[in-house]
C-alpha atoms as a PDB file:
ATOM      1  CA  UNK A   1      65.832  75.978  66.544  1.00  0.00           C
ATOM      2  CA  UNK A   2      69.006  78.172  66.207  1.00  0.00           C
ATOM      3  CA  UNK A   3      71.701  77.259  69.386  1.00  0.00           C
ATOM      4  CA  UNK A   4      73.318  80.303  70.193  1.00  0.00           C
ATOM      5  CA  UNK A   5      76.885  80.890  68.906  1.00  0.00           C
ATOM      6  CA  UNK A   6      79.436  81.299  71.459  1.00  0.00           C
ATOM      7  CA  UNK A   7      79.777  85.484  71.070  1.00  0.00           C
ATOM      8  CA  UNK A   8      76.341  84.974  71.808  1.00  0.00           C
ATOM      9  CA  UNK A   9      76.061  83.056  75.157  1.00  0.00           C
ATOM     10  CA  UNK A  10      76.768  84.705  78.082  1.00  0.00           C
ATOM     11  CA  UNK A  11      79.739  83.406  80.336  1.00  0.00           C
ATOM     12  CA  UNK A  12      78.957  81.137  82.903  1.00  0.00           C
ATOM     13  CA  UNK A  13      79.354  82.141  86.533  1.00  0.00           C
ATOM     14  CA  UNK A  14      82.237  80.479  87.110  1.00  0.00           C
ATOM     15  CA  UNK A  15      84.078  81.928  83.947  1.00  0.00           C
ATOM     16  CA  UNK A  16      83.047  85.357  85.622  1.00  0.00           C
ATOM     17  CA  UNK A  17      84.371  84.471  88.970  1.00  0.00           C
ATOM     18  CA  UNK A  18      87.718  83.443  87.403  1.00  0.00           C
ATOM     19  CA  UNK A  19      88.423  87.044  85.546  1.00  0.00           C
ATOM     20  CA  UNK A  20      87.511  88.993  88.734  1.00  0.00           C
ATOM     21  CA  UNK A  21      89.641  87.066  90.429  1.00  0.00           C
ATOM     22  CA  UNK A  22      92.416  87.276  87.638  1.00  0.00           C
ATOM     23  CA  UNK A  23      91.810  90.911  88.026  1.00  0.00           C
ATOM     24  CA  UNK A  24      91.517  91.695  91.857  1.00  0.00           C
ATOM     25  CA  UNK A  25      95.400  89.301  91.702  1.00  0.00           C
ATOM     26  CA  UNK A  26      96.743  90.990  88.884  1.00  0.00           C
ATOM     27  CA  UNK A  27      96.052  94.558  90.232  1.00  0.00           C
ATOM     28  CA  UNK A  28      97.718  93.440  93.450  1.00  0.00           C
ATOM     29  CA  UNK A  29     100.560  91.995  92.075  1.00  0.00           C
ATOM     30  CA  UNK A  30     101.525  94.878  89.417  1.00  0.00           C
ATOM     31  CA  UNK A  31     100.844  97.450  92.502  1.00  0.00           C
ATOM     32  CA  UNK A  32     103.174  95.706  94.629  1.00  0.00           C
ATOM     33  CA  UNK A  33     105.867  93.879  92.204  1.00  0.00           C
ATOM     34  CA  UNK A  34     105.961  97.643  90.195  1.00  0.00           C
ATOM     35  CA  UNK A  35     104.103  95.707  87.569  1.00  0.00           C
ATOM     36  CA  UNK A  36     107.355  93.250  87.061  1.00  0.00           C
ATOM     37  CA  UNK A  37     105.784  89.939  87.882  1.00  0.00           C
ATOM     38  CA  UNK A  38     105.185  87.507  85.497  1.00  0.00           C
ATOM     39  CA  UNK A  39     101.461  86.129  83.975  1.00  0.00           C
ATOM     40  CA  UNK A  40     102.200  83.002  84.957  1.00  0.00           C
ATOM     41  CA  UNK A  41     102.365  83.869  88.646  1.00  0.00           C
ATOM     42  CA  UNK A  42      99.361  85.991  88.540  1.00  0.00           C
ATOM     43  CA  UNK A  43      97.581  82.744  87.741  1.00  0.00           C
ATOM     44  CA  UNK A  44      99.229  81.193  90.318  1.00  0.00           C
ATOM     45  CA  UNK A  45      97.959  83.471  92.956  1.00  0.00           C
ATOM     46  CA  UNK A  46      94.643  83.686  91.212  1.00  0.00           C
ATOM     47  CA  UNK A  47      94.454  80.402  91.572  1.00  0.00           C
ATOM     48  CA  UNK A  48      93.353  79.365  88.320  1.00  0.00           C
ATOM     49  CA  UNK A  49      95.573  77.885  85.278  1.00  0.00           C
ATOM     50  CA  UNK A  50      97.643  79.526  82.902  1.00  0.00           C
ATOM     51  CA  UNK A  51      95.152  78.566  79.930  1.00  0.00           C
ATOM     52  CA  UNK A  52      91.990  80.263  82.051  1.00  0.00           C
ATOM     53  CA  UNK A  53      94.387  83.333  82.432  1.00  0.00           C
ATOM     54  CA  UNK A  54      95.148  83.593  78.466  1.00  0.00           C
ATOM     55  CA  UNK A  55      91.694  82.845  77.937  1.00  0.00           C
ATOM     56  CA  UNK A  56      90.431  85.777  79.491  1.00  0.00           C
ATOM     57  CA  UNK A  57      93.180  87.842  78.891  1.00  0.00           C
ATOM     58  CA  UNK A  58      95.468  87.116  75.341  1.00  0.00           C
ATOM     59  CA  UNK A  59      98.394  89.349  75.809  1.00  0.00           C
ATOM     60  CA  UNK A  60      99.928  91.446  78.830  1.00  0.00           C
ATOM     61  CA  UNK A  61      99.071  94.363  77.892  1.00  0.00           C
ATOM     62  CA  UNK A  62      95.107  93.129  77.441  1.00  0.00           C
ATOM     63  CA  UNK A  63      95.618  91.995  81.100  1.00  0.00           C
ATOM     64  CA  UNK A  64      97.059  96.079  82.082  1.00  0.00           C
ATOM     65  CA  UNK A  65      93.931  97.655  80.177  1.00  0.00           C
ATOM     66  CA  UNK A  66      91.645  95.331  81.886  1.00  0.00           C
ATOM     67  CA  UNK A  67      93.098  96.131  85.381  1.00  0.00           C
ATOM     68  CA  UNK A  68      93.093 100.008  84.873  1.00  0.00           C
ATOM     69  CA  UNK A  69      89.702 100.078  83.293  1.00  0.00           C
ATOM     70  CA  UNK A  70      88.053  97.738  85.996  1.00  0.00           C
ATOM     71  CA  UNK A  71      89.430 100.349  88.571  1.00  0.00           C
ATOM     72  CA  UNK A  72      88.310 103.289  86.162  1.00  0.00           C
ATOM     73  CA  UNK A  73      83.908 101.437  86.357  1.00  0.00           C
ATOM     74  CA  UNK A  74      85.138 100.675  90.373  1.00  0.00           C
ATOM     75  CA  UNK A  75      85.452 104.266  90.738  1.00  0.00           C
ATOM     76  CA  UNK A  76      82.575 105.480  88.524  1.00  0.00           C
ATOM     77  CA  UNK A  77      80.194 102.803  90.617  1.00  0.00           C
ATOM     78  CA  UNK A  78      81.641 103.907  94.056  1.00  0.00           C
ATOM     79  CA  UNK A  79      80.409 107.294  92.976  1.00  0.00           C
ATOM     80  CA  UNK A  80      76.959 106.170  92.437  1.00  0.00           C
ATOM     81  CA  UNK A  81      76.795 103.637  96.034  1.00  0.00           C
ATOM     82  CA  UNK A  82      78.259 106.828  97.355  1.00  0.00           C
ATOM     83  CA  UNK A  83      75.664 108.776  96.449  1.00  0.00           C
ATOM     84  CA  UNK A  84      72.496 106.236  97.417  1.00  0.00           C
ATOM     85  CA  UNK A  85      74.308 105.596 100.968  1.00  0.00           C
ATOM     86  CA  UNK A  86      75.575 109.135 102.179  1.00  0.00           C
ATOM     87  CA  UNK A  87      75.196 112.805 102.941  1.00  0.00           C
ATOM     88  CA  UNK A  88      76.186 114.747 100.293  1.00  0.00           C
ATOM     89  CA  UNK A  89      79.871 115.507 101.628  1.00  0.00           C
ATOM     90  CA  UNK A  90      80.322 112.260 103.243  1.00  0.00           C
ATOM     91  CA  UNK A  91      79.810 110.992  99.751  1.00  0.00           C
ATOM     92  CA  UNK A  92      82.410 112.899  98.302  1.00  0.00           C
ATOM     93  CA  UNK A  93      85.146 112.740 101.077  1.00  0.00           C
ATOM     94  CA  UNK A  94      84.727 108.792 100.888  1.00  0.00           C
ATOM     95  CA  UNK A  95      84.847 108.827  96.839  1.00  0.00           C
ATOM     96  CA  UNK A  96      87.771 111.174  97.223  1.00  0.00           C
ATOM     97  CA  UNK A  97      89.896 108.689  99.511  1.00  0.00           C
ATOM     98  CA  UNK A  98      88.840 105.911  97.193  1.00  0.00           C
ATOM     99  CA  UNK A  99      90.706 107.894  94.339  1.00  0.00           C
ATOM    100  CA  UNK A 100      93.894 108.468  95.942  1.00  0.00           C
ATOM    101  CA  UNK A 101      94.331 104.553  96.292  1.00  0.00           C
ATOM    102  CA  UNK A 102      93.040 104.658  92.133  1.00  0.00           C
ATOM    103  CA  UNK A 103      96.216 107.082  91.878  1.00  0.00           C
ATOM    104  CA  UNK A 104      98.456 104.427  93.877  1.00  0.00           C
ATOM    105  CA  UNK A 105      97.755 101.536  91.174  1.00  0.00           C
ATOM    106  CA  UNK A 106      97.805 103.916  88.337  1.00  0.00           C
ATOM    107  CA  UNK A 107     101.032 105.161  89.333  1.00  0.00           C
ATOM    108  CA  UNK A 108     102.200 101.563  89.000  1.00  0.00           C
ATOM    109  CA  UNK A 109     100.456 100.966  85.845  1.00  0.00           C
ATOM    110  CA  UNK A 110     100.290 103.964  83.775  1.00  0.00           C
ATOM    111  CA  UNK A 111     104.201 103.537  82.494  1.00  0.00           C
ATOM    112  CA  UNK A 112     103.217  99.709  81.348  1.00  0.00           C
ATOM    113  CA  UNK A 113     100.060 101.236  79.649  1.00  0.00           C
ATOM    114  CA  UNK A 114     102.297 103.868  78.074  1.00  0.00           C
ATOM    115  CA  UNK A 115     104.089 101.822  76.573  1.00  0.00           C
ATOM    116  CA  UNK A 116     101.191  99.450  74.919  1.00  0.00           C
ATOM    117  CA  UNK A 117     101.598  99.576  71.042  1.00  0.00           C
ATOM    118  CA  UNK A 118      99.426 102.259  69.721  1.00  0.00           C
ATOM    119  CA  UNK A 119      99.581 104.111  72.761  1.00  0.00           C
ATOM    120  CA  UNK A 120      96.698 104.109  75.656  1.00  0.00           C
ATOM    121  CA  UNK A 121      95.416 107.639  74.477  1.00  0.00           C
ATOM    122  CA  UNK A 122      92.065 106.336  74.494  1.00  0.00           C
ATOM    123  CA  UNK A 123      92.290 104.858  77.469  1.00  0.00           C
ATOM    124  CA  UNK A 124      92.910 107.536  79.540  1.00  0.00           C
ATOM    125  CA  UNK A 125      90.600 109.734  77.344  1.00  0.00           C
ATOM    126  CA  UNK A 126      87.596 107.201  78.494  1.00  0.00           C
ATOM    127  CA  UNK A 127      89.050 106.925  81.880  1.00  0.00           C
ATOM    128  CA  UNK A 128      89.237 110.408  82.492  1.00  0.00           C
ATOM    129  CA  UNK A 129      85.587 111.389  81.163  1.00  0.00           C
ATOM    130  CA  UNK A 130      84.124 108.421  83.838  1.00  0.00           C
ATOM    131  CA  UNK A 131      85.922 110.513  86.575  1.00  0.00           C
ATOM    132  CA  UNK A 132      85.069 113.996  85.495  1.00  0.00           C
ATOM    133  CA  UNK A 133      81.278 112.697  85.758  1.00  0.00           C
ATOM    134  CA  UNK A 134      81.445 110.894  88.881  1.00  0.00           C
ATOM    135  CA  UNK A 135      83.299 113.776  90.603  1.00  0.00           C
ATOM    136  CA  UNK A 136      80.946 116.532  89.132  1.00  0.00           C
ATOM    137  CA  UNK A 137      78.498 114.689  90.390  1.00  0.00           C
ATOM    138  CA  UNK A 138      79.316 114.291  93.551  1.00  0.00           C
ATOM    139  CA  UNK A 139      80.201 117.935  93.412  1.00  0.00           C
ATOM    140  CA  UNK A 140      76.968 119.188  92.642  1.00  0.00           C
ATOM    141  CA  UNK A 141      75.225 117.589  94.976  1.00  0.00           C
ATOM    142  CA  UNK A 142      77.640 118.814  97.703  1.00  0.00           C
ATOM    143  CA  UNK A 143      76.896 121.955  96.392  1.00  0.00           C
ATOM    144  CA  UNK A 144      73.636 121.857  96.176  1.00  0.00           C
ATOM    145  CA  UNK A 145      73.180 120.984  99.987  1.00  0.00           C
ATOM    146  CA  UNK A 146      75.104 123.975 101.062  1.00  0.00           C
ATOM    147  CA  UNK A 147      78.313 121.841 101.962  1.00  0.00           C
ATOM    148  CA  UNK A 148      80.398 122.875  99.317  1.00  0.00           C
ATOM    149  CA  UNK A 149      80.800 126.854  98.076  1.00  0.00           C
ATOM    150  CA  UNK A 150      79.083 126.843  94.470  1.00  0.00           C
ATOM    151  CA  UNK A 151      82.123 128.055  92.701  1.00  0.00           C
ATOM    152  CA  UNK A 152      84.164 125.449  93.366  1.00  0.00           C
ATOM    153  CA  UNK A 153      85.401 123.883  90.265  1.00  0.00           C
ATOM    154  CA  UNK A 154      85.503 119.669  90.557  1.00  0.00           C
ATOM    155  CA  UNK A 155      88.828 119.588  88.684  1.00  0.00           C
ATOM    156  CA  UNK A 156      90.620 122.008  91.579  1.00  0.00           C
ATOM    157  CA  UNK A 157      89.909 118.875  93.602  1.00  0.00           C
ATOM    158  CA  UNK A 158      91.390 116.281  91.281  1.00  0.00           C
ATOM    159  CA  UNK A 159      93.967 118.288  90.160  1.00  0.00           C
ATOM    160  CA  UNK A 160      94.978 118.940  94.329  1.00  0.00           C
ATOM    161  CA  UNK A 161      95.278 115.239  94.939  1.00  0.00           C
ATOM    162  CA  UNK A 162      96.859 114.194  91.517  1.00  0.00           C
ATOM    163  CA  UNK A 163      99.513 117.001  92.341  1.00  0.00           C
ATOM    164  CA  UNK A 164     100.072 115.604  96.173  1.00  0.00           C
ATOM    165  CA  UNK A 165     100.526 111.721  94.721  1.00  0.00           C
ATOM    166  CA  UNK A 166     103.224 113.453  91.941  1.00  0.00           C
ATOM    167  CA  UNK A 167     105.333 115.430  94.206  1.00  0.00           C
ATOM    168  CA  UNK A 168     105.094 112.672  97.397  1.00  0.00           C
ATOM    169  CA  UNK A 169     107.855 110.098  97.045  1.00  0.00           C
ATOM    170  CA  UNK A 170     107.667 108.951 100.635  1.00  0.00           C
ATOM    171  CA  UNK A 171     106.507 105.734 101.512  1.00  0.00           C
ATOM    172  CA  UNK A 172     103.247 106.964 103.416  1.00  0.00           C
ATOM    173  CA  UNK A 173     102.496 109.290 100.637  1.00  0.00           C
ATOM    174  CA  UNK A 174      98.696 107.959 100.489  1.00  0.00           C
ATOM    175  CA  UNK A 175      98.303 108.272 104.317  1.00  0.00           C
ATOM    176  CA  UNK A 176      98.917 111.724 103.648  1.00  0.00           C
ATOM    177  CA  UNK A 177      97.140 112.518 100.542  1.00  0.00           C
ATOM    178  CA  UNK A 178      94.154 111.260 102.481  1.00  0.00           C
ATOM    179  CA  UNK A 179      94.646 113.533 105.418  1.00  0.00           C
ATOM    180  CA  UNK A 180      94.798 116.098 102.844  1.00  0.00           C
ATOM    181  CA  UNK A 181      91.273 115.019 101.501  1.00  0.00           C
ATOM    182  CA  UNK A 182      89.678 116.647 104.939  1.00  0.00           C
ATOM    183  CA  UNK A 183      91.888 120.271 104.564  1.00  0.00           C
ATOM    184  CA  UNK A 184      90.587 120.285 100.540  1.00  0.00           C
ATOM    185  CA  UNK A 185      87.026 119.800 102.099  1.00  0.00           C
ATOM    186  CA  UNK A 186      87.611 122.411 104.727  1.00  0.00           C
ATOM    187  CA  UNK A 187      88.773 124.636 102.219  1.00  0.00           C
ATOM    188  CA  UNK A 188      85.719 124.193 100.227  1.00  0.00           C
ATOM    189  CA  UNK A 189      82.836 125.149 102.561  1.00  0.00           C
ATOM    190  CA  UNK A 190      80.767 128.014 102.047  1.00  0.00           C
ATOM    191  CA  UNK A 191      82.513 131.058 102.997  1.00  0.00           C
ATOM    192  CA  UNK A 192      80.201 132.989 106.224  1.00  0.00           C
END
């Protein structure tokens, strides 16, 4: 009998429980250091040791990507729990908050991703078409329950909180942008 090579095994649960946890520290720590902290702390805080951190993740920059695309599936899944768990416009106010704090750690991240070798065009291409679906989704549903006017256009809504977290430079600029969230929604109903 064949033993399965090690591409082929699956990683054990505590292997699994040490990237999240790399990840969930790492995201912190680049949000709130302006991505200048070092690997070896993030292991630190993670709580694991600096091999288990350069297992998982070889380089920096394989460390970034992993951040920004585990909050890229975050959002793309909150969409979809979203969706089982709420009325239609409940659903999308709630996903809508959850991407102005996505905005807040890409903010932080995108220059370090920008700066990968080879670019992160691909990235944010990838990135970019989870959100598009997850928002049109959310949309459509919204508009299909008479919450939302049917010609609104899903990107007006990204594009109004992208533009909010680009221009804000205040400290409470994410308080804000979610207060905003509820005027966008306003703005969206069904005209009488």
């Amino acid at each position: 009998m064949n033993e399965p090579t090690p591409k082929e095994r699956k990683p054990r649960a505590d292997a699994l429980r040490n990237r999240e946890r790399i990840l969930e520290v790492a995201k912190t720590a680049f949000t709130h250091a302006q991505g200048e902290i070092s690997l070896e702390e993030v292991a630190r805080q993670a709580g694991v040791g600096v091999g288990t951190l350069y297992r998982h993740f070889p380089t920096r920059d394989a460390l970034l990507e992993s951040v920004y695309r585990a909050e890229v599936e975050r959002l793309a899944e909150e969409a979809r729990k979203l969706t089982d768990s709420l009325p239609p416009l409940e659903a999308l106010r709630a996903w809508m908050t959850l991407f102005i704090d996505y905005i807040a750690t890409k903010k932080i991240i995108a220059p370090a991703l920008n700066s990968i070798v080879g670019g992160s065009t691909k990235l944010f291409e990838s990135s970019g078409a989870q959100i598009m679906d997850a928002i049109h989704s959310l949309v459509a549903r919204a508009v299909a329950s008479g919450d939302i006017r049917a010609d609104l256009d899903p990107l007006d809504l990204l594009r109004a909180l992208v533009g909010v977290s680009n221009v804000a430079s205040a400290p409470d600029w994410q308080q804000s942008a979610k207060r905003l969230v509820d005027i966008l929604l306003l703005g969206s109903r069904p005209q009488d």
